[in-house]
N, C-alpha and C. Protein backbone atom coordinates (compact mmCIF):
# COMPACT_ATOMS: atom_id res chain seq x y z
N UNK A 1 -195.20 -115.13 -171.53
CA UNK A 1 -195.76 -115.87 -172.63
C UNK A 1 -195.38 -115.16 -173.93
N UNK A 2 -195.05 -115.85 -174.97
CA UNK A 2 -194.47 -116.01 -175.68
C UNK A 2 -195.85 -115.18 -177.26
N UNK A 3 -195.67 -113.74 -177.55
CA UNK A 3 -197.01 -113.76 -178.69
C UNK A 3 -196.49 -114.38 -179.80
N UNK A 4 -197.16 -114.41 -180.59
CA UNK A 4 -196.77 -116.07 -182.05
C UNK A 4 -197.56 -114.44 -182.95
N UNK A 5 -196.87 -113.70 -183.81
CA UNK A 5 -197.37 -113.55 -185.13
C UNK A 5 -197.32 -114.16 -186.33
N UNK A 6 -198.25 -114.00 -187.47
CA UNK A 6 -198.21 -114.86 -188.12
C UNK A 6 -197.35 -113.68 -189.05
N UNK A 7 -197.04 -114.87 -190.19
CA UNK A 7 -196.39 -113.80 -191.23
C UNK A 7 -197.10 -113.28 -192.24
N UNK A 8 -196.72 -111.99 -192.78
CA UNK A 8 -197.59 -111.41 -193.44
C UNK A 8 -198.28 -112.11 -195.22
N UNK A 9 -197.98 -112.98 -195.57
CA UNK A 9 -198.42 -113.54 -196.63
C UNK A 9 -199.55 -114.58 -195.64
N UNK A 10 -199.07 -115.35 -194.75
CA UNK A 10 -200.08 -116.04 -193.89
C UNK A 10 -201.31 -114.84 -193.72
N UNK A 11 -201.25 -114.18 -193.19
CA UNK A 11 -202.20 -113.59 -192.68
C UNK A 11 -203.31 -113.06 -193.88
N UNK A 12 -202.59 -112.43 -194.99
CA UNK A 12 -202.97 -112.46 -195.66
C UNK A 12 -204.02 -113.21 -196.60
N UNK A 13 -203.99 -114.44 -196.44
CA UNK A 13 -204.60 -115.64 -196.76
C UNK A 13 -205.90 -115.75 -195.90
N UNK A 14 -205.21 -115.49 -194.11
CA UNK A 14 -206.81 -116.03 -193.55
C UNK A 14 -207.67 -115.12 -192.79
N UNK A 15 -206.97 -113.45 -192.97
CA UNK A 15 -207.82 -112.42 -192.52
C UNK A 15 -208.81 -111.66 -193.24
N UNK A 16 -209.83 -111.74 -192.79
CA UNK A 16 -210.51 -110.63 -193.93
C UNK A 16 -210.63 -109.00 -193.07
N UNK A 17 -210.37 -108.61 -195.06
CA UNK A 17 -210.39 -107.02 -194.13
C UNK A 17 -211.46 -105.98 -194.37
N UNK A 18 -211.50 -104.69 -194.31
CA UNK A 18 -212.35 -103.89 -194.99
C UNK A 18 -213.77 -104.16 -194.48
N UNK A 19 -214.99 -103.69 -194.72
CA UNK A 19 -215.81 -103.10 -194.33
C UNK A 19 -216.81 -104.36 -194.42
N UNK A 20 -216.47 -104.65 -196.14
CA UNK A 20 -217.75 -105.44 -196.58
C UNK A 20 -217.00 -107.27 -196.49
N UNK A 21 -215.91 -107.47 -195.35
CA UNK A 21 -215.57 -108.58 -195.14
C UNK A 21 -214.90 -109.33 -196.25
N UNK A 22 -214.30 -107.79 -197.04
CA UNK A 22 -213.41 -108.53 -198.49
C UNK A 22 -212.31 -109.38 -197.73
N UNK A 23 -212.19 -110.36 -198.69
CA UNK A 23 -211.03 -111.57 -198.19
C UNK A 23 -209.59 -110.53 -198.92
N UNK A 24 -208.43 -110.55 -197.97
CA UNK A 24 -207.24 -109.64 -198.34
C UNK A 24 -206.64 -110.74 -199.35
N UNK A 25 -205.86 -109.54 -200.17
CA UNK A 25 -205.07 -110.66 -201.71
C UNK A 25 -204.13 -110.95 -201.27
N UNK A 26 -203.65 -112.39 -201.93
CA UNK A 26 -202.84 -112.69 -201.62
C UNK A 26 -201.40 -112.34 -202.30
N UNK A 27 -200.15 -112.11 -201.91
CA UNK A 27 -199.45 -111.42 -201.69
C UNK A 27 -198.90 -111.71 -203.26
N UNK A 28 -198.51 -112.79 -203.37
CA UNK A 28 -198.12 -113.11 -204.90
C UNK A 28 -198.79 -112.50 -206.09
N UNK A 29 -200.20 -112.46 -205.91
CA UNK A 29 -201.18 -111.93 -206.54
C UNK A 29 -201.02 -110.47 -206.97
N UNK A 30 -200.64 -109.44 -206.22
CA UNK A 30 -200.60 -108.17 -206.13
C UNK A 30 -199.09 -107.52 -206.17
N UNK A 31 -198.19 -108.32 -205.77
CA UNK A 31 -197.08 -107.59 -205.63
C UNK A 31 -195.78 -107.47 -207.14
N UNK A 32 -196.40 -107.75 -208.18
CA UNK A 32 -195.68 -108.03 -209.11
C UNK A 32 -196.73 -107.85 -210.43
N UNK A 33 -196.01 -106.91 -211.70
CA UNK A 33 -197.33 -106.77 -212.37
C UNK A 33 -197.04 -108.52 -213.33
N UNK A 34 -196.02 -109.51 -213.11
CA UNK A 34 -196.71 -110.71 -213.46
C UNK A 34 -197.19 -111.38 -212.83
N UNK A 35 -197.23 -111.61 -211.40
CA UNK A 35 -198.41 -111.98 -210.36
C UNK A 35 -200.31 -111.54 -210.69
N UNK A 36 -200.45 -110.71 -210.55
CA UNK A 36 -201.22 -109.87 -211.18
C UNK A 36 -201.96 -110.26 -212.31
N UNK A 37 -201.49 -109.89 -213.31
CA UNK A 37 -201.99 -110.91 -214.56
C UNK A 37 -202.09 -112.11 -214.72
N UNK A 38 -200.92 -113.24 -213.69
CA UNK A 38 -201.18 -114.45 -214.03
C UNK A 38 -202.88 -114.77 -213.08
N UNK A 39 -203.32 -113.78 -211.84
CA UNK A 39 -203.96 -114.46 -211.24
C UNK A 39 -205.01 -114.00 -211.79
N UNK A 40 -205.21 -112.78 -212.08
CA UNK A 40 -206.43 -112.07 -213.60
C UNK A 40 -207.06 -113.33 -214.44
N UNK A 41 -205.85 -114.21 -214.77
CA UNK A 41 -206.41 -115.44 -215.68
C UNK A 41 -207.06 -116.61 -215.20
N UNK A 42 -206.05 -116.42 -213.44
CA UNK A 42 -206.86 -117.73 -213.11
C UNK A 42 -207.98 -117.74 -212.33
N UNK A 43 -208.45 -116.67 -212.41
CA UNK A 43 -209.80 -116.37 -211.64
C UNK A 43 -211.02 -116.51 -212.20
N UNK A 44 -210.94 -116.87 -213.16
CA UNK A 44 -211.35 -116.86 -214.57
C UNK A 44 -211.63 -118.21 -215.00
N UNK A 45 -210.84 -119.13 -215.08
CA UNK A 45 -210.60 -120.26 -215.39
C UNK A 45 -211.17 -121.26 -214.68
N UNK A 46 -211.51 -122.75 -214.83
CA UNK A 46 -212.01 -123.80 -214.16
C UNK A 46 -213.06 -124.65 -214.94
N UNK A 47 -213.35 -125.78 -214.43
CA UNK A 47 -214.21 -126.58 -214.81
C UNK A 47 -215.56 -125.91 -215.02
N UNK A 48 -216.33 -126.89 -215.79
CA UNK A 48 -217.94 -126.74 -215.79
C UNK A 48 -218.39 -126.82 -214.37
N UNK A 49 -219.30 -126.11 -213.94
CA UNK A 49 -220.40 -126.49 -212.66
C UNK A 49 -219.37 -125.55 -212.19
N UNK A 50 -218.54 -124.73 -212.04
CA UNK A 50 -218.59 -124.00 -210.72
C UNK A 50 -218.03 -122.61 -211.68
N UNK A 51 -218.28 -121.52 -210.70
CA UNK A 51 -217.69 -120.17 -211.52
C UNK A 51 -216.64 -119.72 -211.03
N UNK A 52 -216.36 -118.10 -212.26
CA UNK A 52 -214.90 -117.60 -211.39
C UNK A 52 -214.67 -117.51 -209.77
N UNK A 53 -214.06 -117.03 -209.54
CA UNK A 53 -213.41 -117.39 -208.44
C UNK A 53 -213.26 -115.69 -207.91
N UNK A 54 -214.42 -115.25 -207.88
CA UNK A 54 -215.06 -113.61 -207.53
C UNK A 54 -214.35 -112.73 -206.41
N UNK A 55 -214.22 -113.39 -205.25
CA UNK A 55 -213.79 -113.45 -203.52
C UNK A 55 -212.44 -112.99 -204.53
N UNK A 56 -211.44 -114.08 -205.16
CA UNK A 56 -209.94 -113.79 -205.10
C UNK A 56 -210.17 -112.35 -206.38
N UNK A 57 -211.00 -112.62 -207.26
CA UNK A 57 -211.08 -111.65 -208.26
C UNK A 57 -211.33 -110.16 -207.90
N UNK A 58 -212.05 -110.24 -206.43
CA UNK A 58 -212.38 -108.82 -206.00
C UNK A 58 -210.80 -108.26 -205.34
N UNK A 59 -210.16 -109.39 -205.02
CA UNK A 59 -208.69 -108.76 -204.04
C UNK A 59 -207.93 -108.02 -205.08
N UNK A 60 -208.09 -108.13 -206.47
CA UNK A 60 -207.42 -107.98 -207.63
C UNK A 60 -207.56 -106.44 -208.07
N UNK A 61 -209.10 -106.05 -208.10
CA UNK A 61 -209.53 -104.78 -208.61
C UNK A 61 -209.49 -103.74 -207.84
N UNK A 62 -209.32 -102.61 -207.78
CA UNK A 62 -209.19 -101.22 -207.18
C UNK A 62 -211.09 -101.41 -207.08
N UNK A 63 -211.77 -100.53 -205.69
CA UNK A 63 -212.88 -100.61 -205.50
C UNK A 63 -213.51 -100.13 -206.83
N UNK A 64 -212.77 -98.91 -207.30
CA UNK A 64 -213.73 -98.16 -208.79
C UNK A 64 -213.58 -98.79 -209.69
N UNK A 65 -213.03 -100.10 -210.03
CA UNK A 65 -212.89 -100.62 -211.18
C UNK A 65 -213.80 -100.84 -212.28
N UNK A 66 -213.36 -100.43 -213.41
CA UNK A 66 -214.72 -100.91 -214.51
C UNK A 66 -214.65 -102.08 -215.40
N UNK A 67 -215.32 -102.82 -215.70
CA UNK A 67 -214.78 -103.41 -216.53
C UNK A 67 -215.75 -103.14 -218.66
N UNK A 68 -215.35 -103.71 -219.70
CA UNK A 68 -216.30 -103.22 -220.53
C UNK A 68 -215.96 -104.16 -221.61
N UNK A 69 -217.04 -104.91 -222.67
CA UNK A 69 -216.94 -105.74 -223.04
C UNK A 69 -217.59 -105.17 -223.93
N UNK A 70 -216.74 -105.39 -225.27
CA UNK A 70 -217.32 -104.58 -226.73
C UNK A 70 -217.84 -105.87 -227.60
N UNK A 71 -218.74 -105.71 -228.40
CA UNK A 71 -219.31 -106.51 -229.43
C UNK A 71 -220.04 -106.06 -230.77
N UNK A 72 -220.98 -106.45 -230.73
CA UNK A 72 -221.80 -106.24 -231.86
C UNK A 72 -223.71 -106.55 -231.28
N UNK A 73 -224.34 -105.86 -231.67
CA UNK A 73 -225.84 -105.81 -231.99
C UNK A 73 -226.28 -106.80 -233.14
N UNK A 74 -227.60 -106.88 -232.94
CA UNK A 74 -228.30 -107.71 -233.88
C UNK A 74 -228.29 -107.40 -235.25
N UNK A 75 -227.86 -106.02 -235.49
CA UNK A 75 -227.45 -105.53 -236.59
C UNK A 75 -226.23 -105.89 -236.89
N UNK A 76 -225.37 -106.18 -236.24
CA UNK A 76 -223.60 -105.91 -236.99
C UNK A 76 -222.88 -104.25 -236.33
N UNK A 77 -224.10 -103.39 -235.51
CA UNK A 77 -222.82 -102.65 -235.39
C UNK A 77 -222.24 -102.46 -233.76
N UNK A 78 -221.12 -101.76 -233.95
CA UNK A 78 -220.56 -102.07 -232.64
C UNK A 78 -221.09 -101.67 -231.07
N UNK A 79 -221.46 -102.26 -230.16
CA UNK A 79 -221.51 -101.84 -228.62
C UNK A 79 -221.00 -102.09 -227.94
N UNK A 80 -220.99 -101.42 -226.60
CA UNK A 80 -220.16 -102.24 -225.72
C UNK A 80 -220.99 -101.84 -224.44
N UNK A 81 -220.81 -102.99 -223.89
CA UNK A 81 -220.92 -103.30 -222.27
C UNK A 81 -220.29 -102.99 -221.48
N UNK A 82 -220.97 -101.26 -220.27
CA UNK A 82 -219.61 -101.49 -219.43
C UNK A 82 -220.40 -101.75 -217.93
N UNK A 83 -219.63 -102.14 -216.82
CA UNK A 83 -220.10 -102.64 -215.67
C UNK A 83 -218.88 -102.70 -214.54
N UNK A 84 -219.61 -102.79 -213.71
CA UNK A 84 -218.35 -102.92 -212.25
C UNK A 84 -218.18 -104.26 -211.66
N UNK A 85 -217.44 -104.60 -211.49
CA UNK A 85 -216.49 -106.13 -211.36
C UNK A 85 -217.70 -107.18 -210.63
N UNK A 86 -218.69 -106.47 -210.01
CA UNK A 86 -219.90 -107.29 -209.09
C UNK A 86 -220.31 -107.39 -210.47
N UNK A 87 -221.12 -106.54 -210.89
CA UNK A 87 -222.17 -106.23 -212.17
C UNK A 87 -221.82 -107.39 -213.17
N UNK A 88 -220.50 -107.68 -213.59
CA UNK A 88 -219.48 -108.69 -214.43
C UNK A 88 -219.83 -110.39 -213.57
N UNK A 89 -219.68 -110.74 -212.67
CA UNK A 89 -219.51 -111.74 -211.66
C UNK A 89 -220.83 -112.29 -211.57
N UNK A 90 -221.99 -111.22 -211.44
CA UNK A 90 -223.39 -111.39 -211.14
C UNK A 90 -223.69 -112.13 -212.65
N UNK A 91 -223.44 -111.46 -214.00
CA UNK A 91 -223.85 -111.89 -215.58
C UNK A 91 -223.14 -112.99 -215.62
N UNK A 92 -222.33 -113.46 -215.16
CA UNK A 92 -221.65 -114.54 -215.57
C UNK A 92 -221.88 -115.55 -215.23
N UNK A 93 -221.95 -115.83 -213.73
CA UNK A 93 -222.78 -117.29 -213.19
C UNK A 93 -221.53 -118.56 -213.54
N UNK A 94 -222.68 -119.61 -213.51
CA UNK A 94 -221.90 -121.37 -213.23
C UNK A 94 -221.26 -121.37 -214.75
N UNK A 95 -220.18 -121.42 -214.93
CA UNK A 95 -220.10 -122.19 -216.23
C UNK A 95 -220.52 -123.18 -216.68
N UNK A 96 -221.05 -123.27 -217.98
CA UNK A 96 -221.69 -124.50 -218.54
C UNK A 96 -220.61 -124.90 -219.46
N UNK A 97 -219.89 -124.90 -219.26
CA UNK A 97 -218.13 -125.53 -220.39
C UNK A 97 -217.27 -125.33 -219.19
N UNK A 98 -215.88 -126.46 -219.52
CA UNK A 98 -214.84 -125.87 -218.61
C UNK A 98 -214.49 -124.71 -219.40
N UNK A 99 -213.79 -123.49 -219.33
CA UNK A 99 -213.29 -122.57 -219.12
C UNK A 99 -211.61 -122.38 -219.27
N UNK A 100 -210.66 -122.27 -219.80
CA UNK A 100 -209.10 -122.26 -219.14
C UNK A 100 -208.80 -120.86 -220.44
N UNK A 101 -208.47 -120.08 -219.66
CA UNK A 101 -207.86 -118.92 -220.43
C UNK A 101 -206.57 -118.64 -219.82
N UNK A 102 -205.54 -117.98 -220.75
CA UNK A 102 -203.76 -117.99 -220.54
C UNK A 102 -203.53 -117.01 -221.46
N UNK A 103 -202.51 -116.13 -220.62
CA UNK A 103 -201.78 -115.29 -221.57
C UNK A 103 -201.05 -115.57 -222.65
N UNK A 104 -200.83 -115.47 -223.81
CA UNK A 104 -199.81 -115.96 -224.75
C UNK A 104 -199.08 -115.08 -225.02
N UNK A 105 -199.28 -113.46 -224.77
CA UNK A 105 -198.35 -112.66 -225.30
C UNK A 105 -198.55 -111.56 -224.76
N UNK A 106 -197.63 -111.02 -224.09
CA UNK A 106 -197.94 -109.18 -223.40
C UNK A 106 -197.29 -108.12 -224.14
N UNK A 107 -197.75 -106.59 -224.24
CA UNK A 107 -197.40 -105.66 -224.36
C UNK A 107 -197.73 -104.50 -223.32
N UNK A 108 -196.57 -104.44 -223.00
CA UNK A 108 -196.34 -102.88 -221.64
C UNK A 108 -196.44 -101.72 -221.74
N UNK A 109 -196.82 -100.91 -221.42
CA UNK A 109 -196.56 -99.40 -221.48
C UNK A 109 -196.70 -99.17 -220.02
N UNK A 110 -195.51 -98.36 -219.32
CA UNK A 110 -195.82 -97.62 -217.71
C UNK A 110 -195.40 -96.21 -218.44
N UNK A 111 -196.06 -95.34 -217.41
CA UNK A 111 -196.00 -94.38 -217.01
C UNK A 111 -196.20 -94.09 -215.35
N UNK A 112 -195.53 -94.31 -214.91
CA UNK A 112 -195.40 -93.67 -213.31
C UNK A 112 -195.76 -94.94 -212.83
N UNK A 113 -196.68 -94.76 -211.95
CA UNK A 113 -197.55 -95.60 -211.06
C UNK A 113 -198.36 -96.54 -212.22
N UNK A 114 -198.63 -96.19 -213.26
CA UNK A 114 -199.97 -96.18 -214.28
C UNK A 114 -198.92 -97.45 -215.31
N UNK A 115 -199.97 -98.48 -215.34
CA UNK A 115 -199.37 -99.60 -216.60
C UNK A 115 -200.35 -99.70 -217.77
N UNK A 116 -200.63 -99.83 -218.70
CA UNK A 116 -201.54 -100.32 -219.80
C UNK A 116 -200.66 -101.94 -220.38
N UNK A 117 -201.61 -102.80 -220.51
CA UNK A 117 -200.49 -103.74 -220.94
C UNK A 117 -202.09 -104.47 -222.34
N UNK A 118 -201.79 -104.60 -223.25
CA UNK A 118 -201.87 -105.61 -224.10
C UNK A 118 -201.81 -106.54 -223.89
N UNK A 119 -202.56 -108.00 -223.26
CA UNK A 119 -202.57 -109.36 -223.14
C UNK A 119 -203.12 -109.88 -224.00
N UNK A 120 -202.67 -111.01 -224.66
CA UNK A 120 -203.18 -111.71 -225.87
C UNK A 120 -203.19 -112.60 -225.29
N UNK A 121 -204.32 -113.31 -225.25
CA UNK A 121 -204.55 -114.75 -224.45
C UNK A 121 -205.62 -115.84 -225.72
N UNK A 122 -205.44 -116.87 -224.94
CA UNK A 122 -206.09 -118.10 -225.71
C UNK A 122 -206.82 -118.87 -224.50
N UNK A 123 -208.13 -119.18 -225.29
CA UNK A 123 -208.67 -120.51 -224.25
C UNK A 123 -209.33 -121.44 -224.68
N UNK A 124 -209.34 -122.85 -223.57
CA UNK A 124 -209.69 -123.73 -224.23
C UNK A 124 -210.52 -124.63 -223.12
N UNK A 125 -211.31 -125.66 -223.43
CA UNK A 125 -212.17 -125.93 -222.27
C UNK A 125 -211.73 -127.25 -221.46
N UNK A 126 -210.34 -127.52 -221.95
CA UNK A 126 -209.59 -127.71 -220.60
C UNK A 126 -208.41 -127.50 -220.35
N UNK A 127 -208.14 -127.61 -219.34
CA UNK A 127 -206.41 -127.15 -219.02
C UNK A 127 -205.50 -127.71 -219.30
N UNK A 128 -204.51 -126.92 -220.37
CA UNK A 128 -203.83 -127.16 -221.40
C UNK A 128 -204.44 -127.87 -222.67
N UNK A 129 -205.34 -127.29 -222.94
CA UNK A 129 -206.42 -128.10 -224.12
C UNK A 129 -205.89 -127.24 -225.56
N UNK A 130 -206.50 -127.86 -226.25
CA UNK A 130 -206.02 -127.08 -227.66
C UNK A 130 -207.40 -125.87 -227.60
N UNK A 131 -206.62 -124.56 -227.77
CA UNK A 131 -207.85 -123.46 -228.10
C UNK A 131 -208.92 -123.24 -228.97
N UNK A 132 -209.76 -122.57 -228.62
CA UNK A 132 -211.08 -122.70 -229.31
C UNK A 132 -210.94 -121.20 -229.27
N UNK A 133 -210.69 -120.16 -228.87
CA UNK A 133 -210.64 -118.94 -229.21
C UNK A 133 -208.88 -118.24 -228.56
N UNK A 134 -208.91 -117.22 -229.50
CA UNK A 134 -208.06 -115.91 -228.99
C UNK A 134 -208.10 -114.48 -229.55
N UNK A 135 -207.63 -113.70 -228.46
CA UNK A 135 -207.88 -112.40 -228.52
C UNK A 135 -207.03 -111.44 -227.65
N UNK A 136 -207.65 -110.39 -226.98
CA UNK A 136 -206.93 -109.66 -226.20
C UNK A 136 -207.55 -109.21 -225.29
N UNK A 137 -207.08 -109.07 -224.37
CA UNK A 137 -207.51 -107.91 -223.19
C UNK A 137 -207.01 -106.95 -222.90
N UNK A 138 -207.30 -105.84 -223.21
CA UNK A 138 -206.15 -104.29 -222.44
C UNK A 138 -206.93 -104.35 -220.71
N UNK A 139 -205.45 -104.08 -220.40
CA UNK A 139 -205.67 -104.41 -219.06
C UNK A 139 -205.11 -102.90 -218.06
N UNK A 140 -205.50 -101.81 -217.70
CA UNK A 140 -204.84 -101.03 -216.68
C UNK A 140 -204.92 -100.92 -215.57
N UNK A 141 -204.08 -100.89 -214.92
CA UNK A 141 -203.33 -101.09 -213.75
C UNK A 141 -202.69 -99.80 -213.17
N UNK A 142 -202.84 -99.65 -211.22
CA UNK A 142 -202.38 -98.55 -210.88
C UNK A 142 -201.55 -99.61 -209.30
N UNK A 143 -199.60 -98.90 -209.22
CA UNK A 143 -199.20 -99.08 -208.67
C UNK A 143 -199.49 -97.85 -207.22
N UNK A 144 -200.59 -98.68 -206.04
CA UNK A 144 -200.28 -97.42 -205.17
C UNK A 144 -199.08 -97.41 -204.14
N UNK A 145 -198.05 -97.87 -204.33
CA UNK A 145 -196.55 -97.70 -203.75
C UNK A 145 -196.31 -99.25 -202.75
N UNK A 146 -197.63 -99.49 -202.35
CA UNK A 146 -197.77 -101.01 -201.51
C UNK A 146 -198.29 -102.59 -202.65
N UNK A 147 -199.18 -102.12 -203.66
CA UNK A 147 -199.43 -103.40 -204.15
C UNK A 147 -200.10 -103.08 -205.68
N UNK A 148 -200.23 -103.74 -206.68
CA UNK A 148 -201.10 -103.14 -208.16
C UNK A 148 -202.62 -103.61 -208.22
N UNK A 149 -202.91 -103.01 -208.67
CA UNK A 149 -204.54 -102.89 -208.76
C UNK A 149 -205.23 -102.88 -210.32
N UNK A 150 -205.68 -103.84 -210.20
CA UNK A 150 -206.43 -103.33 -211.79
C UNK A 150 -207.43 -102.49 -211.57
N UNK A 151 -207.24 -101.71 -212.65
CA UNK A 151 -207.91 -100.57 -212.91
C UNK A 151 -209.61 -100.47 -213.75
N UNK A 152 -209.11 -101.13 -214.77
CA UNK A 152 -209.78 -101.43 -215.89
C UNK A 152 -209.75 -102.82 -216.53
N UNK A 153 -210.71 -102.95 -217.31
CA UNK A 153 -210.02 -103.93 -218.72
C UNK A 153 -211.48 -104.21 -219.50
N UNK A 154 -210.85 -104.66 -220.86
CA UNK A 154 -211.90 -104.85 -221.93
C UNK A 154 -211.34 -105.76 -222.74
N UNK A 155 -212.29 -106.06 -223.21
CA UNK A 155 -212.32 -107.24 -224.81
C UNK A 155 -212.89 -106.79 -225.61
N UNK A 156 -212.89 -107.37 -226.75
CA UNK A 156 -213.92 -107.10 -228.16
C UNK A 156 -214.26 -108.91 -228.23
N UNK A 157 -215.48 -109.19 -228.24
CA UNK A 157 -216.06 -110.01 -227.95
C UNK A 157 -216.26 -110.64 -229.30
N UNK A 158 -216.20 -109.81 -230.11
CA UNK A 158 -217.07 -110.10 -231.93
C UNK A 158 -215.19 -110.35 -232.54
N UNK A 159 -214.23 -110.00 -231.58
CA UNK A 159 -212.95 -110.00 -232.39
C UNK A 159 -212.46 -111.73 -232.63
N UNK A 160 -212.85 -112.57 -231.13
CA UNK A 160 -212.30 -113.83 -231.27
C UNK A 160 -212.92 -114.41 -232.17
């Protein structure tokens, strides 16, 4: 008898791995630092009534990931929010607007394994809609020799 493996992007898709039954990323997602960022955006993105898309968003982040979201106080001066990718997912909930955010413009820096990139993105509350805000995200990223991982990332919230 004949064993049938599946191929590794298949499998990828319908195995879960790891401890806490994380769903494995999918291969496009991770293997390219523009894979990577494009799926950063679309995890993110979607109609009113349902939220990001957490499950594919967790395949994305390195377990220590932080994330941190700068603004402003009731005063005017600056704070920021930092939290771990659950902590982020949990505050965020159903969207009450559609949602569509897109890169419009990158800036790179590697060092080794290690990327920092500058994303300037725009969004709008529907897909391909005219924008209602833009800004940036610094985004870092660690290549561990098999797939990239975000590391980090932040906004300034008071900037758009």
């Amino acid at each position: 008898m004949q064993k049938v493996v599946p191929s590794l992007a298949l499998a990828a898709l319908l195995l879960p791995v790891g401890s806490a039954g994380q769903t494995a990323p999918r291969p496009e997602d991770v293997s390219t630092l523009d894979g990577i960022i494009r799926a950063y955006y679309e995890v993110v993105s979607g109609p009113a009534g349902e939220a990001a898309d957490a499950d594919r968003d967790r395949t994305l982040h390195h377990p220590e990931a932080w994330i941190a979201i700068a603004g402003a106080n009731a005063e005017g001066r600056p704070v920021v929010d930092v939290m771990t990718l659950d902590q982020y997912h949990e505050n965020s909930g159903v969207r009450s607007e559609g949602f569509y955010e897109w890169e419009t413009d990158r800036i790179t820096r590697r060092s080794g394994n290690m990327v920092s990139v500058w994303s300037s993105y725009a969004a709008a509350r529907t897909s391909g809609g005219e924008p209602f805000t833009r800004g940036v995200n610094t985004i870092t990223l660690f290549h561990d020799g098999e797939r990239w991982w975000i590391m980090n990332w932040m906004f300034d919230a008071s900037a758009g």
